[in-house]
Protein backbone atom coordinates (compact mmCIF):
# COMPACT_ATOMS: atom_id res chain seq x y z
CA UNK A 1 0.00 0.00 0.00
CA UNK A 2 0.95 3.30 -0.82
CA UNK A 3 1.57 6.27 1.96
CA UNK A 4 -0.72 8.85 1.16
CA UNK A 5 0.19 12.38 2.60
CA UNK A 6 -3.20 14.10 3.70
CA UNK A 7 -3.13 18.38 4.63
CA UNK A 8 -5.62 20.16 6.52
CA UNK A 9 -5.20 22.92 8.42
CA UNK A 10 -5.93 20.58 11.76
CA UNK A 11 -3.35 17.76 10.60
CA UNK A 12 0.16 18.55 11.25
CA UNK A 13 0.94 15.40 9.50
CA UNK A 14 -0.42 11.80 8.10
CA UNK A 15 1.18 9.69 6.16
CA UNK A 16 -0.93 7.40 6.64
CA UNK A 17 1.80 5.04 8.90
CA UNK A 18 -1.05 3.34 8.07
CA UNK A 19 -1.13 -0.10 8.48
CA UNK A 20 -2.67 -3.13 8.07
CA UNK A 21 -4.49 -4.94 11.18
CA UNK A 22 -5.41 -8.12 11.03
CA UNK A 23 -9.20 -8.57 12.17
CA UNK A 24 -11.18 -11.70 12.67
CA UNK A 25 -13.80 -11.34 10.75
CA UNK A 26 -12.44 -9.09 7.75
CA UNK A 27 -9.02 -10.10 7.13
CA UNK A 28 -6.89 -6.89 7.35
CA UNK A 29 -8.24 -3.49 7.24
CA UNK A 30 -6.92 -0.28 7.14
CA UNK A 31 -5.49 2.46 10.51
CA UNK A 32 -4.34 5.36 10.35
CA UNK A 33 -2.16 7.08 12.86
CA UNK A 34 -2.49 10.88 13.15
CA UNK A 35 -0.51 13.52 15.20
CA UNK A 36 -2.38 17.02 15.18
CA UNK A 37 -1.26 20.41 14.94
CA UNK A 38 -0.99 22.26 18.75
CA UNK A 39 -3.98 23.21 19.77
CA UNK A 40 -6.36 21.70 16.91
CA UNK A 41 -9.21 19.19 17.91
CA UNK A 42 -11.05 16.86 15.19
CA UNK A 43 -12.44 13.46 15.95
CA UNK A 44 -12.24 9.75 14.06
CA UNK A 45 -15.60 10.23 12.32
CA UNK A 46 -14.64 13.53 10.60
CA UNK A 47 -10.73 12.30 9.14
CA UNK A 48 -12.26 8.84 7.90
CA UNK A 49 -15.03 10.87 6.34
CA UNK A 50 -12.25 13.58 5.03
CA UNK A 51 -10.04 10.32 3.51
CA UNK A 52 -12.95 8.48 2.19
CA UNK A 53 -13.99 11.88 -0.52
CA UNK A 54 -10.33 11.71 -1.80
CA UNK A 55 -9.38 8.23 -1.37
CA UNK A 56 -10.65 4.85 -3.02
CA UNK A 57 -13.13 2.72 -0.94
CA UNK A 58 -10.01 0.31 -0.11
CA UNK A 59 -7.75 2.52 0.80
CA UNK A 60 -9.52 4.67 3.31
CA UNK A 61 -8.48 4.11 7.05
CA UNK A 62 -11.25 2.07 9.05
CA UNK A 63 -9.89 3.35 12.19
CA UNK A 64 -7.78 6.13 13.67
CA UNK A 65 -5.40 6.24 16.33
CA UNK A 66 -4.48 9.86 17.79
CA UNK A 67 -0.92 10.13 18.80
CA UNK A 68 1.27 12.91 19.96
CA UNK A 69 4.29 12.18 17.58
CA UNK A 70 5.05 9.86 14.86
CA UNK A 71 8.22 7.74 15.82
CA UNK A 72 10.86 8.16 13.69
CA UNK A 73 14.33 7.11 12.74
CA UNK A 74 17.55 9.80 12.74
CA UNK A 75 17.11 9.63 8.42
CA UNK A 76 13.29 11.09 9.39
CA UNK A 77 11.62 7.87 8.10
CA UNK A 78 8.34 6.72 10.11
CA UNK A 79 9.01 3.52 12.63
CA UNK A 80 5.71 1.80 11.51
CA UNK A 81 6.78 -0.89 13.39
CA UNK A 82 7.00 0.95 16.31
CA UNK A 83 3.53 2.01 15.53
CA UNK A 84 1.98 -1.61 15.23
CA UNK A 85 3.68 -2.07 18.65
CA UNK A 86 1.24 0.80 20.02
């Protein structure tokens, strides 16, 4: 799956570190972890509803996870596994 980067004025970033979680009853689907800019408030319905107008139906995170920062390497690149850890 491809990282998608998605900007709103409430997002400081998402790339969607998404990932893939395996679920009982529907295989994998889709999270997305989000850190948001200081002092900005938006909840899970409104970003899945924001990614699902500019995303395809498969793509779209199923569930998001609110954390303060992304983990990261020193080269700047995401620690997804870190992430899945979480």
């Amino acid at each position: 799956m491809r990282s998608r980067t998605c900007s709103t004025p409430t997002i400081r970033f998402v790339k969607p570190p998404s990932s893939a979680c395996r679920t009982s009853t529907e295989g994998e689907t889709v999270h997305a972890f989000v850190a948001l800019r200081a002092g900005a408030s938006v909840t899970e319905a409104e970003l899945i509803d924001f990614c699902k107008a500019r995303m395809a139906a498969y793509k779209y995170p199923r569930a998001v996870f609110f954390v303060d920062e992304l983990p990261k390497t020193a080269s700047g690149k995401i620690l997804r596994r870190e992430l899945r850890r979480s």
